[in-house]
Every structure is written in structure tokens, then in C-alpha cells.
N, C-alpha and C. Protein backbone atom coordinates (compact mmCIF):
# COMPACT_ATOMS: atom_id res chain seq x y z
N UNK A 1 73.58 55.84 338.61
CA UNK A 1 72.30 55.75 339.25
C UNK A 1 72.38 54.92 340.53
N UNK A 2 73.37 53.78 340.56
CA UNK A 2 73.41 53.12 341.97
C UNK A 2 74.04 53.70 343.03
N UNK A 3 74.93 54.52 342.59
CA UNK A 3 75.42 55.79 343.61
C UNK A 3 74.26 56.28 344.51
N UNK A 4 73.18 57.27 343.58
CA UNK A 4 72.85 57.84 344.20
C UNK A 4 71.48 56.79 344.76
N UNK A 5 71.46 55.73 344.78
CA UNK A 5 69.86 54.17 345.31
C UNK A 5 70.72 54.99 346.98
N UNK A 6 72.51 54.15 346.22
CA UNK A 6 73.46 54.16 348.07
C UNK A 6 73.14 55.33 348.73
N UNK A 7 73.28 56.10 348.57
CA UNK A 7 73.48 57.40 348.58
C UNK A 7 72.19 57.98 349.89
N UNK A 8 70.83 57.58 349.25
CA UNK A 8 69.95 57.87 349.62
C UNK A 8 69.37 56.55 350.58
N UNK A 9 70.00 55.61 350.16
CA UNK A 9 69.72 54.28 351.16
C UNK A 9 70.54 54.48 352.72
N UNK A 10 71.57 55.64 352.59
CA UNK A 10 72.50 55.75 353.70
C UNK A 10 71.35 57.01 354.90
N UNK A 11 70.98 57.13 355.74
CA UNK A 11 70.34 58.48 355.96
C UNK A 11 71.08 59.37 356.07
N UNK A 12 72.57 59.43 356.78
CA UNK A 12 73.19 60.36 356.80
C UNK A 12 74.05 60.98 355.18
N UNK A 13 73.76 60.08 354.06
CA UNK A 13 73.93 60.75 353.07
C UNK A 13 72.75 61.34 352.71
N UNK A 14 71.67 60.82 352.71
CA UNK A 14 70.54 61.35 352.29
C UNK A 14 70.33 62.75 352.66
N UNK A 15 70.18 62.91 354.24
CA UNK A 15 70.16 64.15 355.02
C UNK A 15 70.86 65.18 354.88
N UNK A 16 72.15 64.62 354.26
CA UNK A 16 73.31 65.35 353.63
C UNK A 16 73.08 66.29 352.10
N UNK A 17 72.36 65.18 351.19
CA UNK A 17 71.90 65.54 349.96
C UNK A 17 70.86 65.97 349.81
N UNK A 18 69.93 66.56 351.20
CA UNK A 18 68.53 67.16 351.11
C UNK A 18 69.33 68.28 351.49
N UNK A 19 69.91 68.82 352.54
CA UNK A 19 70.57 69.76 352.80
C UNK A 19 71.44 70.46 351.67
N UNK A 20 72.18 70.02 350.90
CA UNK A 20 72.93 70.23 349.80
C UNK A 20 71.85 70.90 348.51
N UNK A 21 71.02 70.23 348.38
CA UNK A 21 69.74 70.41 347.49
C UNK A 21 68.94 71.80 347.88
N UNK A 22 68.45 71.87 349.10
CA UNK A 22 67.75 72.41 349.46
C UNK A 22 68.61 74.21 349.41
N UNK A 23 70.22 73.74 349.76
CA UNK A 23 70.97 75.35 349.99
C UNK A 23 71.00 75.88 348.53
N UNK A 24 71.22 74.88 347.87
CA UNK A 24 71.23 75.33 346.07
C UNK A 24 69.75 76.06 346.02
N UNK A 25 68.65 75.61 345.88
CA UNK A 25 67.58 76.01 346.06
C UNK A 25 67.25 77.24 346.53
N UNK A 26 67.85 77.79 347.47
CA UNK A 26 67.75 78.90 348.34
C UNK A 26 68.54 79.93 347.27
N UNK A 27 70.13 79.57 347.35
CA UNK A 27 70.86 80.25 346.74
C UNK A 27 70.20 81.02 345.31
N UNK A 28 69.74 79.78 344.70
CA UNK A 28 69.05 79.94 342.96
C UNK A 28 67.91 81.18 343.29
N UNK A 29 66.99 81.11 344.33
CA UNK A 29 66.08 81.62 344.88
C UNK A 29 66.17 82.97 345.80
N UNK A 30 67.58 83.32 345.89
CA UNK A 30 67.74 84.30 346.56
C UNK A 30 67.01 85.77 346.38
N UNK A 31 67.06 86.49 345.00
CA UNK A 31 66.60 87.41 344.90
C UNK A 31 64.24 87.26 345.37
N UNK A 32 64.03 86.04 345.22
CA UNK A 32 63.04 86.31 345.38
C UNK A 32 63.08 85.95 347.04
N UNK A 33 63.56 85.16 347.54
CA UNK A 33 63.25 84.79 349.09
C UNK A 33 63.94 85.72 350.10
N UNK A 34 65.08 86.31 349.76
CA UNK A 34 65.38 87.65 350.53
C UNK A 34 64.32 88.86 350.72
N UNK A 35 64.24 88.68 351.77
CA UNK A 35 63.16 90.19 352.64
C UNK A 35 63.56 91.93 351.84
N UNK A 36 64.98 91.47 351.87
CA UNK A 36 65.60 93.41 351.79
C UNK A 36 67.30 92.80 350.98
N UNK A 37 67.30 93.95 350.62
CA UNK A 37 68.54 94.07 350.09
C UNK A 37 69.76 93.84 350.92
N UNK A 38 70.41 93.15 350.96
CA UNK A 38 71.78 92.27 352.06
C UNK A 38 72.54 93.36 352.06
N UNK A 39 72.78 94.45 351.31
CA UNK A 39 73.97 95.59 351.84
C UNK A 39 72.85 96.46 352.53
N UNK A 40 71.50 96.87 352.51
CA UNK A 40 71.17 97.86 352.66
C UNK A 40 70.96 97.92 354.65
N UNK A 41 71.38 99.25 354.83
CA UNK A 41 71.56 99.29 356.30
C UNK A 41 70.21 99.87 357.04
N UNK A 42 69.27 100.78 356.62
CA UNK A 42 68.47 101.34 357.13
C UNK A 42 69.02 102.34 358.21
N UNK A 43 68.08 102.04 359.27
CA UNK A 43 67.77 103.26 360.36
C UNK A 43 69.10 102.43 360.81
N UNK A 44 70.14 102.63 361.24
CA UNK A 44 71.10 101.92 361.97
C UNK A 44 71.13 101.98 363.45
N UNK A 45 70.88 102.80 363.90
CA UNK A 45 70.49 102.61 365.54
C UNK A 45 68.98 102.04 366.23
N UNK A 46 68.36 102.39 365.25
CA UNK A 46 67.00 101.40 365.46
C UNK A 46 66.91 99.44 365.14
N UNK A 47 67.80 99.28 363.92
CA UNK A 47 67.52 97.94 363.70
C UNK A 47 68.79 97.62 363.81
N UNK A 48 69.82 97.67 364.64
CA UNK A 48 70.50 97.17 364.87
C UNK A 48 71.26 95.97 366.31
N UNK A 49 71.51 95.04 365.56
CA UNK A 49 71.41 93.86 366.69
C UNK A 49 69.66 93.69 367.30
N UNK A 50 68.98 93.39 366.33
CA UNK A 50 67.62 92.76 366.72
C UNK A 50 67.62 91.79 366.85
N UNK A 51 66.63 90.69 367.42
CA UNK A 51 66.40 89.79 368.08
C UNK A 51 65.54 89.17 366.50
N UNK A 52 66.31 87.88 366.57
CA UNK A 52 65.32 87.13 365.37
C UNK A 52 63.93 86.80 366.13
N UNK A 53 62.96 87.24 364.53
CA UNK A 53 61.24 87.14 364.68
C UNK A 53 60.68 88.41 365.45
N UNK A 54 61.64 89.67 365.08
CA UNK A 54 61.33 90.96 365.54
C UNK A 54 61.01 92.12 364.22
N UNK A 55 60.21 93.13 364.76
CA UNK A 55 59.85 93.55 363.40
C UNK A 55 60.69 95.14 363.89
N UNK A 56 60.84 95.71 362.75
CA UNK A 56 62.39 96.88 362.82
C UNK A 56 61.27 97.96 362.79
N UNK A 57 62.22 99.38 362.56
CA UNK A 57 61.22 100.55 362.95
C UNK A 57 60.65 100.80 361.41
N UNK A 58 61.43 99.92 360.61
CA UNK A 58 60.07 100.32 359.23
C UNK A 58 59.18 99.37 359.62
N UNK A 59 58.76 98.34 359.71
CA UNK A 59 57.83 97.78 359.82
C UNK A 59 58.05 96.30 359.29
N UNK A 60 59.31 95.96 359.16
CA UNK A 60 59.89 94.86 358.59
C UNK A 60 60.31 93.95 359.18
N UNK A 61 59.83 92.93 358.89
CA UNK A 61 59.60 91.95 360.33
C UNK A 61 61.50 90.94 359.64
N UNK A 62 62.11 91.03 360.45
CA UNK A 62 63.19 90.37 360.25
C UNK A 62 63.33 88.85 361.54
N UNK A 63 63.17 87.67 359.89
CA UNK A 63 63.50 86.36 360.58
C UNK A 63 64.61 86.10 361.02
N UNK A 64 65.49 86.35 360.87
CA UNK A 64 66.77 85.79 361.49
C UNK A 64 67.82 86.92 362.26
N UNK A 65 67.32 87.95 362.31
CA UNK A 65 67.51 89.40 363.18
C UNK A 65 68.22 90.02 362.55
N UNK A 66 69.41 91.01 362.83
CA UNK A 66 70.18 92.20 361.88
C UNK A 66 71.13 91.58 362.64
N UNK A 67 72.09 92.51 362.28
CA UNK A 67 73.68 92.41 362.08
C UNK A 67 74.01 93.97 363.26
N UNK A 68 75.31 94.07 363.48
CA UNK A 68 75.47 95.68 364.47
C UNK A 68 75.35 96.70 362.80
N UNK A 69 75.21 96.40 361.95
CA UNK A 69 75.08 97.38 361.35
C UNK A 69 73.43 97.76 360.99
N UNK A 70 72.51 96.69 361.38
CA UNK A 70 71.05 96.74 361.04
C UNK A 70 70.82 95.92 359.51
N UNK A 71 71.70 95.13 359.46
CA UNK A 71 71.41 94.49 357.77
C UNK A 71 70.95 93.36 358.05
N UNK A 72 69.75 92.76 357.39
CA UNK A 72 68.87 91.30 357.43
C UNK A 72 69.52 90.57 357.30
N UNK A 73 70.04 89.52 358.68
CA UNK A 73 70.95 87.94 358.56
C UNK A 73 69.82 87.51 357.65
N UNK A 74 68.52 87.06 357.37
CA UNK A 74 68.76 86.09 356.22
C UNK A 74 69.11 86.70 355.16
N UNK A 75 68.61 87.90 354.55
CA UNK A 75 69.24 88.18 353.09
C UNK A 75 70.53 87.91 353.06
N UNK A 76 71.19 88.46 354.23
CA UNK A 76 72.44 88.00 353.69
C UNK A 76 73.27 86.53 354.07
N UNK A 77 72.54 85.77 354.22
CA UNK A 77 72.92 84.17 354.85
C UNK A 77 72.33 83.79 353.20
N UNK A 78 71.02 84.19 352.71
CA UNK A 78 70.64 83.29 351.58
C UNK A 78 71.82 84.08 350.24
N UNK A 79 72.04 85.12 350.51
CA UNK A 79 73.46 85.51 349.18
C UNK A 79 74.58 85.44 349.75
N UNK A 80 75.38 84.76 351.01
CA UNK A 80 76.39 84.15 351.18
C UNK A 80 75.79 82.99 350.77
N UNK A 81 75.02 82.16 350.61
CA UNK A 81 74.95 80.62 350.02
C UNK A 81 75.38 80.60 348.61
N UNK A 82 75.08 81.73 347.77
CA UNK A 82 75.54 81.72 346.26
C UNK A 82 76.57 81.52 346.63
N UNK A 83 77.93 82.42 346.86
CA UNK A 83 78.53 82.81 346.83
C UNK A 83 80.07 81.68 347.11
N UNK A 84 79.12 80.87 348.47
CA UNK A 84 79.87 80.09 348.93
C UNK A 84 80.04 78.48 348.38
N UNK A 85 78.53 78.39 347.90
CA UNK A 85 78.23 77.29 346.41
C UNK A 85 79.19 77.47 345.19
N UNK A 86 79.33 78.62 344.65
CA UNK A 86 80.20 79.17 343.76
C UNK A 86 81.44 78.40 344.22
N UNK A 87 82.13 79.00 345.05
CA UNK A 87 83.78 79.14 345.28
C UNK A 87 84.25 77.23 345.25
N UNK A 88 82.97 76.61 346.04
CA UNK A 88 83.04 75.25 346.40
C UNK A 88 82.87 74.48 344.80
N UNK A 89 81.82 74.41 344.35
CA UNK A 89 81.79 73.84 342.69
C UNK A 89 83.25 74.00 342.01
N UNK A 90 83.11 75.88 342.01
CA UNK A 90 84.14 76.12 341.04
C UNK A 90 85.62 75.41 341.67
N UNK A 91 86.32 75.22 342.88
CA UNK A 91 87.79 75.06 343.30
C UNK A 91 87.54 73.11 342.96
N UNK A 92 86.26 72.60 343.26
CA UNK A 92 86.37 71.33 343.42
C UNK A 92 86.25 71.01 341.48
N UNK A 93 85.97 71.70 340.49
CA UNK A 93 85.82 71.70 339.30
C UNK A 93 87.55 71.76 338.65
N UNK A 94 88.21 73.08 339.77
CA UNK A 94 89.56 72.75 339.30
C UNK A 94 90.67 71.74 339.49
N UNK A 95 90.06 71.29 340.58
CA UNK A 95 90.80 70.39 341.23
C UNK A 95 90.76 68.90 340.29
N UNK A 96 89.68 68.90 340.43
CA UNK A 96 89.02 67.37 339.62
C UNK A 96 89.90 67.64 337.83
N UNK A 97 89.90 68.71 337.51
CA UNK A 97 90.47 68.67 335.69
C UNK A 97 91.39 68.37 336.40
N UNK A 98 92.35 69.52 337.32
CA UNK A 98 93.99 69.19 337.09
C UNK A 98 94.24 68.05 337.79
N UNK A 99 93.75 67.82 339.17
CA UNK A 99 94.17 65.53 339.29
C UNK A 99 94.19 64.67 337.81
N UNK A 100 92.65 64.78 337.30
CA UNK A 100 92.74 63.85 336.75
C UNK A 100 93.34 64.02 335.02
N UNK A 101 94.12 64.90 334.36
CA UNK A 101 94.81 65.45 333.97
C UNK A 101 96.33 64.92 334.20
N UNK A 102 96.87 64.89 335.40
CA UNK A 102 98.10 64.69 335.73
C UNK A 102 97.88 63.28 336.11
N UNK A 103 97.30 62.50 336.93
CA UNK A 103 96.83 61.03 337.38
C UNK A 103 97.04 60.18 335.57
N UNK A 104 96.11 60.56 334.60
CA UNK A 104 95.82 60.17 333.16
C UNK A 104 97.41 60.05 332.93
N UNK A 105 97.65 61.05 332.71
CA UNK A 105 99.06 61.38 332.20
C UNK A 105 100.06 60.43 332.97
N UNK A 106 100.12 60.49 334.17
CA UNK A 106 101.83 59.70 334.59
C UNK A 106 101.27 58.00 334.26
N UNK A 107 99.39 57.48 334.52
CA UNK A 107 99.54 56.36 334.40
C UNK A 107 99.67 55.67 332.88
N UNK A 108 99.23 56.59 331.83
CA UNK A 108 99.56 56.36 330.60
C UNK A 108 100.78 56.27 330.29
N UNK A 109 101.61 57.44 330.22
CA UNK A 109 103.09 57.87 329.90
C UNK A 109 104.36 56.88 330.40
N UNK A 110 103.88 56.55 331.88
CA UNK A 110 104.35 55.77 332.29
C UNK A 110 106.27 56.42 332.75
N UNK A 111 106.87 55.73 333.15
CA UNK A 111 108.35 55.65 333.47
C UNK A 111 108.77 57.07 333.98
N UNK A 112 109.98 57.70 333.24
CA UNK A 112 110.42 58.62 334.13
C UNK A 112 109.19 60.22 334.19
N UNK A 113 108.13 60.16 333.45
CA UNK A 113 107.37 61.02 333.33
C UNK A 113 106.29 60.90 334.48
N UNK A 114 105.94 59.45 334.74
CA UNK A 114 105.30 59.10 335.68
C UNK A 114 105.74 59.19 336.91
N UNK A 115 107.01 59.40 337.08
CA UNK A 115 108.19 59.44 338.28
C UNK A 115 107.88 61.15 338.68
N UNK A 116 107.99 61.85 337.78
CA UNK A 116 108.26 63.25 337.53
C UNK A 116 107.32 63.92 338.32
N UNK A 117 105.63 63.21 337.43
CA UNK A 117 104.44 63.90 337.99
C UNK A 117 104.36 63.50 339.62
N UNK A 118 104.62 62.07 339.68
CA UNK A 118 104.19 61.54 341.50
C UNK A 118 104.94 62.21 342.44
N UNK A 119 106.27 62.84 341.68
CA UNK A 119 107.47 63.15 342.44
C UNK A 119 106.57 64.86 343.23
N UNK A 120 106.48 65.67 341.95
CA UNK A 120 105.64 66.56 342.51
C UNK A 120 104.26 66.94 342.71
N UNK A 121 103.56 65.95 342.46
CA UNK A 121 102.45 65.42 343.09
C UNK A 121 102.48 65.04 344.93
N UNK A 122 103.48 64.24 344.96
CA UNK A 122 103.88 63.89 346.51
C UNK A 122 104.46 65.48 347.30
N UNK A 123 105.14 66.49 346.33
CA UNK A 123 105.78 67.47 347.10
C UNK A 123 104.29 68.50 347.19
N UNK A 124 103.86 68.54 346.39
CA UNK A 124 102.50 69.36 346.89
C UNK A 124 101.56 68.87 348.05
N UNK A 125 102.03 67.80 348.23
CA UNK A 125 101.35 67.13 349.21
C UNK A 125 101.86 67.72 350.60
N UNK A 126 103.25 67.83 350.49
CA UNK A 126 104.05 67.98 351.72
C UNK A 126 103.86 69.06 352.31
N UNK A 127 103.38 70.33 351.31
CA UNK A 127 103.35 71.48 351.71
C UNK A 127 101.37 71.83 352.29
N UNK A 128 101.72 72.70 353.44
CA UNK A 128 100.36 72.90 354.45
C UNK A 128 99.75 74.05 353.11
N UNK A 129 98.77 73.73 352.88
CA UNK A 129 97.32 74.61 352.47
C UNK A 129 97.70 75.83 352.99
N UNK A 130 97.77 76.20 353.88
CA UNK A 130 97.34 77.44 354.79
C UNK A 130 98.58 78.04 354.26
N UNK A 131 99.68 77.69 354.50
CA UNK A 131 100.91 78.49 354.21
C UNK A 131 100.66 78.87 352.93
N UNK A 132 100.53 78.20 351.78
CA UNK A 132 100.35 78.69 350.60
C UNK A 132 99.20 79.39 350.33
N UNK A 133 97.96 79.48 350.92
CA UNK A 133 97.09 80.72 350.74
C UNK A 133 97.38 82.06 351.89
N UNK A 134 98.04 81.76 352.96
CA UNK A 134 99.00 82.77 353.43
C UNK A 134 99.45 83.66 352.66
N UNK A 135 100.60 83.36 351.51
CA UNK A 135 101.56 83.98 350.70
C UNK A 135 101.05 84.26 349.53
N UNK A 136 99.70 83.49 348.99
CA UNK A 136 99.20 84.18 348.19
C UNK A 136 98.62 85.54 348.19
N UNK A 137 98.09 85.18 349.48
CA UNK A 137 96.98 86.52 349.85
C UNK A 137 97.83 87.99 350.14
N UNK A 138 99.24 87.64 351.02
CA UNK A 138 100.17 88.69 350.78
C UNK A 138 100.69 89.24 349.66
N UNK A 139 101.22 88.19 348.68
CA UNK A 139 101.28 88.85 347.03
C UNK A 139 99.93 89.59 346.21
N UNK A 140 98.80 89.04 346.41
CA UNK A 140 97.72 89.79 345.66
C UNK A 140 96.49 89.84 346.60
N UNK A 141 96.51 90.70 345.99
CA UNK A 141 94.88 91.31 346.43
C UNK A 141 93.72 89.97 346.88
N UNK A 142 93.32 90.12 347.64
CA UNK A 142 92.41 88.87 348.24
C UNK A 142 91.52 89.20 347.20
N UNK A 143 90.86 88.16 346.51
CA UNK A 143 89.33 88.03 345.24
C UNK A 143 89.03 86.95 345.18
N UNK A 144 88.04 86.97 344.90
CA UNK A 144 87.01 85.30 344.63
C UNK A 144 87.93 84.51 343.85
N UNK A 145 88.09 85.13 342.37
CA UNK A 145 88.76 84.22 341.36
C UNK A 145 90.19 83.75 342.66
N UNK A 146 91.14 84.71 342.46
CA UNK A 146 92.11 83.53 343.65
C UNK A 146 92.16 82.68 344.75
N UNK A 147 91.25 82.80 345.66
CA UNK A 147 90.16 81.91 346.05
C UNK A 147 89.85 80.28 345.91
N UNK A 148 89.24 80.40 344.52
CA UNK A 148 88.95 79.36 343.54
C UNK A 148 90.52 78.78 343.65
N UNK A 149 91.20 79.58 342.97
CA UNK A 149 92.56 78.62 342.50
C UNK A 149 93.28 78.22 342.97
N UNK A 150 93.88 78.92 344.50
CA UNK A 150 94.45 78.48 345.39
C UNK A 150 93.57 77.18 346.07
N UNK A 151 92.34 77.07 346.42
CA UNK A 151 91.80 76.14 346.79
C UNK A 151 91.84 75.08 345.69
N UNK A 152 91.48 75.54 344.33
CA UNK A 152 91.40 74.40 342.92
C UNK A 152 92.99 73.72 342.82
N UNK A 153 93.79 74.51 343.06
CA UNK A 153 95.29 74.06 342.98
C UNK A 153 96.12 73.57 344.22
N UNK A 154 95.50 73.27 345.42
CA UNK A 154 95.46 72.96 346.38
C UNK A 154 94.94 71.29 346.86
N UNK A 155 94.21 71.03 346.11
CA UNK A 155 93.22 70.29 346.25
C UNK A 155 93.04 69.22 345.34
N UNK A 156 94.28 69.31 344.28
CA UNK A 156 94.35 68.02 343.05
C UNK A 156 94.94 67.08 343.12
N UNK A 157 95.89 66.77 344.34
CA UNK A 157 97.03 65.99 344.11
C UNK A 157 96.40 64.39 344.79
N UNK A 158 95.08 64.58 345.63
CA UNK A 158 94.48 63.67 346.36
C UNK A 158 93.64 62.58 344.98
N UNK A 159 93.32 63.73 344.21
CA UNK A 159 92.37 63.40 342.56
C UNK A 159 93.31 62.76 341.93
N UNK A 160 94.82 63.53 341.65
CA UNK A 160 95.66 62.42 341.16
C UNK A 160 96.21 61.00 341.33
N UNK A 161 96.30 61.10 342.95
CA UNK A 161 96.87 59.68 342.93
C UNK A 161 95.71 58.91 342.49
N UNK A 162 94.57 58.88 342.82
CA UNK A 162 93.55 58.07 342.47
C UNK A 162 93.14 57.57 340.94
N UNK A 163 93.21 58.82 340.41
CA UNK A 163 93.03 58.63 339.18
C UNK A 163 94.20 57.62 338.58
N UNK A 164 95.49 57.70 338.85
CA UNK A 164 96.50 57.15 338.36
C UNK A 164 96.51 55.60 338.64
N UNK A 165 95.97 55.23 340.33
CA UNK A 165 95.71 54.12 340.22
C UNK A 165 94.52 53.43 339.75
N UNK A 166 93.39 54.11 339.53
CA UNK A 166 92.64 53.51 338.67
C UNK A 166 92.70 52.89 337.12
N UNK A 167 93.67 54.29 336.53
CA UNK A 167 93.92 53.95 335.27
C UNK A 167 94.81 52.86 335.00
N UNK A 168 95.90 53.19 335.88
CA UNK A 168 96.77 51.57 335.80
C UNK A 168 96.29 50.06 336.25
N UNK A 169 95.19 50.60 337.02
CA UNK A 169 94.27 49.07 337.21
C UNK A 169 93.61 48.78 336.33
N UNK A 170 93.36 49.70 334.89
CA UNK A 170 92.43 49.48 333.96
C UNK A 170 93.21 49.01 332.99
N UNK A 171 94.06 49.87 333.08
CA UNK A 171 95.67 49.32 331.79
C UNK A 171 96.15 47.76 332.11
N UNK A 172 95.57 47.08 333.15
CA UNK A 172 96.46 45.93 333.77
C UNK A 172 94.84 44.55 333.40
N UNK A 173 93.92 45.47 332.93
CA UNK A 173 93.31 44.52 332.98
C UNK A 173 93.01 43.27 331.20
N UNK A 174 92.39 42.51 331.48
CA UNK A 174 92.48 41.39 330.16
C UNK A 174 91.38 42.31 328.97
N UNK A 175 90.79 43.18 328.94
CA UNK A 175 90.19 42.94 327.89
C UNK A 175 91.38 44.30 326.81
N UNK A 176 91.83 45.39 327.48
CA UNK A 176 92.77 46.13 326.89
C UNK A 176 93.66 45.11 326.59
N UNK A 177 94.39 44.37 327.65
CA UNK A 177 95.16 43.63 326.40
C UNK A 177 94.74 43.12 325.24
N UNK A 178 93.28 42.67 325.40
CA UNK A 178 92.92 41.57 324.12
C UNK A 178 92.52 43.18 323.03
N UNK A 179 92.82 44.12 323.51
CA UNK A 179 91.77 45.46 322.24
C UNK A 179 93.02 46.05 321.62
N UNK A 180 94.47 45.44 322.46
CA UNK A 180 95.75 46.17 321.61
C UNK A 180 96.18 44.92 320.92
């Protein structure tokens, strides 16, 4: 709870977490706050590349204008927000198990196991993001789920070190000694 007093005591977190709030909101809300269906194209030479706060040749007043194909930027800005909420939760959900998973583990286990994990913990480090979703995307088919994992498996080793030094700052402290 004092997180979020800070949080909201900061403005630029605050502004941050109204924004964050507010896209969830939209996203959750999509099927009712979308105008038209986000694939559907219509008259394509009539509503295409309109001017946002213009109304199309059905009679459909589009806020945020069309696309060159004639498809409603907001419908499809408010169902890219699912979509893009999704991928972000879900990769930062994988990330967070497998850090703190491997972090738990080397600071418990301790010695050459702890050596083992930091060892390739540090080599995932070494290697660029991009190259490895590069070579993924050439081996398989580009999809959401790989997506997620390359970003979720990408993205743990920052969760680990932390976790590891927390836990060993907790392992180092007087009342675990006095509870073993």
C-alpha cells in the first residue's frame, strides 16, 4: 500500500498509472467503445485515408480517421490495446516466474550451483535481444504465444540477479539465524 501513497505522491508516476489504468479500461471496453468492426473495410475508395472527425460515405462519423484500406483507427487502436496489454502482462509474468525461480535457487543452493545459474544468467545477459528474436522468428512462424516467450525468456536474467541478492541479504540477516 505505501508503494502505491509513492507512487501516486510522484506525478509523473501517477500520470503514468492513470494512463496505464485508463488503456486497460479501453482495452476491457473495446467491443462496446469501438464504432465498427477493426477488420471491416467498407466502401474502400470512399473511406479511405479520411481525415479524423470526418463522417465516411455510410454515414459513419470516424474519430480518429481510416487507414489506406478505409478501416476505423480507433477500433482498431482500442483492439491493438488488448492485444498489446496481453503480450506485455503475459512476457513480464514469464519473466518474473523464471528470474525469480533461478535468483531463489542459486541464493539458497548456494556454491557451485549458484556459480552455474550466475554463470548463465550473466551469458544471457551478453547476448543482444534482437539477435535472438531474429533467429527465432526465422525458425518459426511469427505468433503471439512466441512473442510472449522470447520476450518472457529474454527478460529474466535482470529479475534474477535481484532476486538472488535479496534473498542472500535475507539469509544474512539475525532473525533466520535465531529461526535455524
Amino acid at each position: 500500500m505505501t508503494t502505491l501513497r509513492a507512487l501516486a505522491s510522484d506525478i509523473r508516476g501517477a500520470v503514468g498509472l492513470a494512463v496505464l489504468v485508463l488503456l486497460c479500461v479501453l482495452a476491457l471496453l473495446a467491443p462496446v467503445i469501438a464504432p465498427t468492426d477493426p477488420a471491416a473495410q467498407g466502401d474502400i475508395l470512399q473511406n479511405r485515408l479520411l481525415a479524423p472527425l470526418t463522417l465516411g460515405s455510410d454515414g459513419t462519423k470516424y474519430w480518429l480517421g481510416t487507414d489506406a484500406l478505409g478501416r476505423d483507427m480507433l477500433s482498431r487502436l482500442v483492439y491493438g490495446a488488448r492485444i498489446s496489454l496481453a503480450v506485455g502482462f503475459l512476457s513480464v509474468a514469464v519473466s518474473v516466474l523464471l528470474g525469480t525461480v533461478v535468483g531463489v535457487a542459486s541464493a539458497v543452493l548456494g556454491g557451485v550451483t549458484e556459480r552455474v545459474l550466475m554463470a548463465v544468467t550473466d551469458t544471457a545477459l551478453a547476448l543482444p535481444r534482437i539477435v535472438l528474436l531474429l533467429a527465432l522468428v526465422a525458425l518459426w512462424e511469427p505468433s503471439l504465444v512466441l512473442v510472449i516467450f522470447v520476450l518472457g525468456f529474454t527478460g529474466w536474467m535482470s529479475i534474477a540477479r535481484l532476486t538472488r541478492a535479496e534473498v542472500l541479504g535475507l539469509l544474512h540477516r539475525p532473525f533466520v539465524d535465531d529461526a535455524g
